[in-house]
C-alpha atoms as a PDB file:
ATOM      1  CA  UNK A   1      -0.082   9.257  -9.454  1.00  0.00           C
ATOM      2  CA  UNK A   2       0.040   6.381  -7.319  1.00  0.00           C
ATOM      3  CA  UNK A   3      -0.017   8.326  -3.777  1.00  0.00           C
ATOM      4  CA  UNK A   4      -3.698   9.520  -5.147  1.00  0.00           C
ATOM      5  CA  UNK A   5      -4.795   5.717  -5.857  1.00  0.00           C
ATOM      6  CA  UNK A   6      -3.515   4.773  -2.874  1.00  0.00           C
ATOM      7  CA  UNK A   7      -5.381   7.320  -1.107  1.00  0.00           C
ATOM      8  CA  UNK A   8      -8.677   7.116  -3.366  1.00  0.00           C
ATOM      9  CA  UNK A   9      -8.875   3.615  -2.849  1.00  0.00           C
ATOM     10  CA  UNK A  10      -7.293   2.990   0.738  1.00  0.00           C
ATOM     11  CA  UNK A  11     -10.532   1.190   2.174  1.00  0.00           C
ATOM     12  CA  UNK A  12     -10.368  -1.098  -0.830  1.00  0.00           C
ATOM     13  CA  UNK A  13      -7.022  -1.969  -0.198  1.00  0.00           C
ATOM     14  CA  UNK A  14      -7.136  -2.837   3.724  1.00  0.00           C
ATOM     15  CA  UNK A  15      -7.264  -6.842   3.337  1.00  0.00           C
ATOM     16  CA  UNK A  16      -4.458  -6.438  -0.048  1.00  0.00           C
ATOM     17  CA  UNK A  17      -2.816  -4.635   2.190  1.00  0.00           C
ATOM     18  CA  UNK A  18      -2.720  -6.509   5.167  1.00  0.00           C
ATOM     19  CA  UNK A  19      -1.995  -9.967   2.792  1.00  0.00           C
ATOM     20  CA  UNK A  20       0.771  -8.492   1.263  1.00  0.00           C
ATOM     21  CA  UNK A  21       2.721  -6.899   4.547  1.00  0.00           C
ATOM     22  CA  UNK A  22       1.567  -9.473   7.085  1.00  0.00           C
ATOM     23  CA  UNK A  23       3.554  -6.969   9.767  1.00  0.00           C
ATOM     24  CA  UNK A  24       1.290  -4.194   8.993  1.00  0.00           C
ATOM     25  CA  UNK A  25      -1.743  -3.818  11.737  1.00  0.00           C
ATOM     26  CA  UNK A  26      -4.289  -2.792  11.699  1.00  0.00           C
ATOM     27  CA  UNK A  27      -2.842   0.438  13.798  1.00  0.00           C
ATOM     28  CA  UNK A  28      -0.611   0.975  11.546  1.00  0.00           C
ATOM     29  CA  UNK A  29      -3.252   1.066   8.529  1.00  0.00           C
ATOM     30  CA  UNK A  30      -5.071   3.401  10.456  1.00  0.00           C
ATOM     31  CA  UNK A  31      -2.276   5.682  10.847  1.00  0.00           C
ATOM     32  CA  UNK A  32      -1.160   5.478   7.279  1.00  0.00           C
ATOM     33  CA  UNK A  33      -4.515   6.356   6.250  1.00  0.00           C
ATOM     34  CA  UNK A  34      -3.552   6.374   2.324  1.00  0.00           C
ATOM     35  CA  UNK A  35      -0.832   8.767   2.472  1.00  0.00           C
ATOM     36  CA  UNK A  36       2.208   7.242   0.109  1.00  0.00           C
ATOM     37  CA  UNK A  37       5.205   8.481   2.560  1.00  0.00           C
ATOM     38  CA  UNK A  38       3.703   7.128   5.336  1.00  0.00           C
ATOM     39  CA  UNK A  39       3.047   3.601   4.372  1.00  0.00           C
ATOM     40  CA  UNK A  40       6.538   3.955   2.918  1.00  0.00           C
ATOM     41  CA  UNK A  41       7.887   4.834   6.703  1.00  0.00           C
ATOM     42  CA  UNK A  42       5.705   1.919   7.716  1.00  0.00           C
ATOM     43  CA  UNK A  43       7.729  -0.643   5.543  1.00  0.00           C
ATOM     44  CA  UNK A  44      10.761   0.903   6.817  1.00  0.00           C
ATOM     45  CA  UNK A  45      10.669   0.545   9.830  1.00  0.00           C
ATOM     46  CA  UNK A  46       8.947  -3.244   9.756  1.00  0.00           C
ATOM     47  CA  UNK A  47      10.671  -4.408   6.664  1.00  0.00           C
ATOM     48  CA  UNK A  48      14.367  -2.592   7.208  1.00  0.00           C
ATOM     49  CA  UNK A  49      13.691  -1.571   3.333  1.00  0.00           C
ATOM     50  CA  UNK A  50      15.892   1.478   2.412  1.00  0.00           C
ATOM     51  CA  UNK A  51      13.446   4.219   0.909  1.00  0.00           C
ATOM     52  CA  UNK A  52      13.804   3.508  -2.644  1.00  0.00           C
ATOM     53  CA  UNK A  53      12.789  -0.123  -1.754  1.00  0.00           C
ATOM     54  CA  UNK A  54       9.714   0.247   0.109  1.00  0.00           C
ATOM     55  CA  UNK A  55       8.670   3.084  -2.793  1.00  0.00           C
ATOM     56  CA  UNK A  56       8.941   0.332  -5.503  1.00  0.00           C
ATOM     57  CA  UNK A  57       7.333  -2.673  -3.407  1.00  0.00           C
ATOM     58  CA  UNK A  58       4.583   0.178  -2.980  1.00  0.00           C
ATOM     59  CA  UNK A  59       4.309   1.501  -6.612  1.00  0.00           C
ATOM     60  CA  UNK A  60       4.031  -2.496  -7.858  1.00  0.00           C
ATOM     61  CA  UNK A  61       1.183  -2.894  -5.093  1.00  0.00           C
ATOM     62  CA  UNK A  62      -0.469  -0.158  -6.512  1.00  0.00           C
ATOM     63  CA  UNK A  63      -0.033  -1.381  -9.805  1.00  0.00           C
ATOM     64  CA  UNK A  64      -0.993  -4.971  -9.635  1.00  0.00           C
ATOM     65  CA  UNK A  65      -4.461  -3.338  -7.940  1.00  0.00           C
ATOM     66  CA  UNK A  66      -5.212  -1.125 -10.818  1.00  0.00           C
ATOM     67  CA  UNK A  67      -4.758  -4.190 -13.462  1.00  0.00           C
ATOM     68  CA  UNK A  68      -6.964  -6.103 -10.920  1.00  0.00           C
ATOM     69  CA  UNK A  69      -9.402  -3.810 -10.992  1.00  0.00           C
ATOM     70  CA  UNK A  70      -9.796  -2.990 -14.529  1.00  0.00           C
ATOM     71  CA  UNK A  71      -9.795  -6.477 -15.326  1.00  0.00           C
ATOM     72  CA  UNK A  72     -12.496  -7.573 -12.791  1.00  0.00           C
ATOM     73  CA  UNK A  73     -16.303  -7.701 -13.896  1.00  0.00           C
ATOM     74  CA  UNK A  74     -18.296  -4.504 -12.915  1.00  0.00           C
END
C-alpha cells in the first residue's frame, strides 16, 4: 500500500522528501524514482538504518503525507 503512494505521488513528495532526509540529493531522488526498496537502500546506506528501520521511518513519511493531504483544502 504505501510503495504505490509513494510511487503515485513521488513528484509531490520531492521537497517532503528532501526536508525530511536532508542527505538525500537530488541524484539520489532521481534514482529512487518512487520505488519503496529503493528509497529504503537509500536510507541505508546514508542513515546506517538497519532495514526494518528505514521501512518504518518510510511507512510514517508516507503516512503523515496522506493525513496532510486529506486534510488540506482542495
Amino acid at each position: 500500500m504505501n510503495s504505490d503512494i509513494l510511487k503515485g505521488s513521488w513528484k509531490v513528495m520531492g521537497g517532503r522528501l528532501k526536508s525530511t532526509w536532508g542527505a538525500l540529493t537530488d541524484d539520489d531522488l532521481m534514482q529512487v524514482q518512487g520505488n519503496y526498496e529503493r528509497l529504503c537502500g537509500k536510507l541505508q546506506s546514508k542513515y546506517g538504518l538497519n532495514r526494518e528501520q528505514a521501512g518504518k521511518q518510510i511507512d510514517e513519511f508516507v503516512g503523515k503525507f496522506e493525513r496532510d493531504n486529506r486534510s488540506a483544502p482542495h
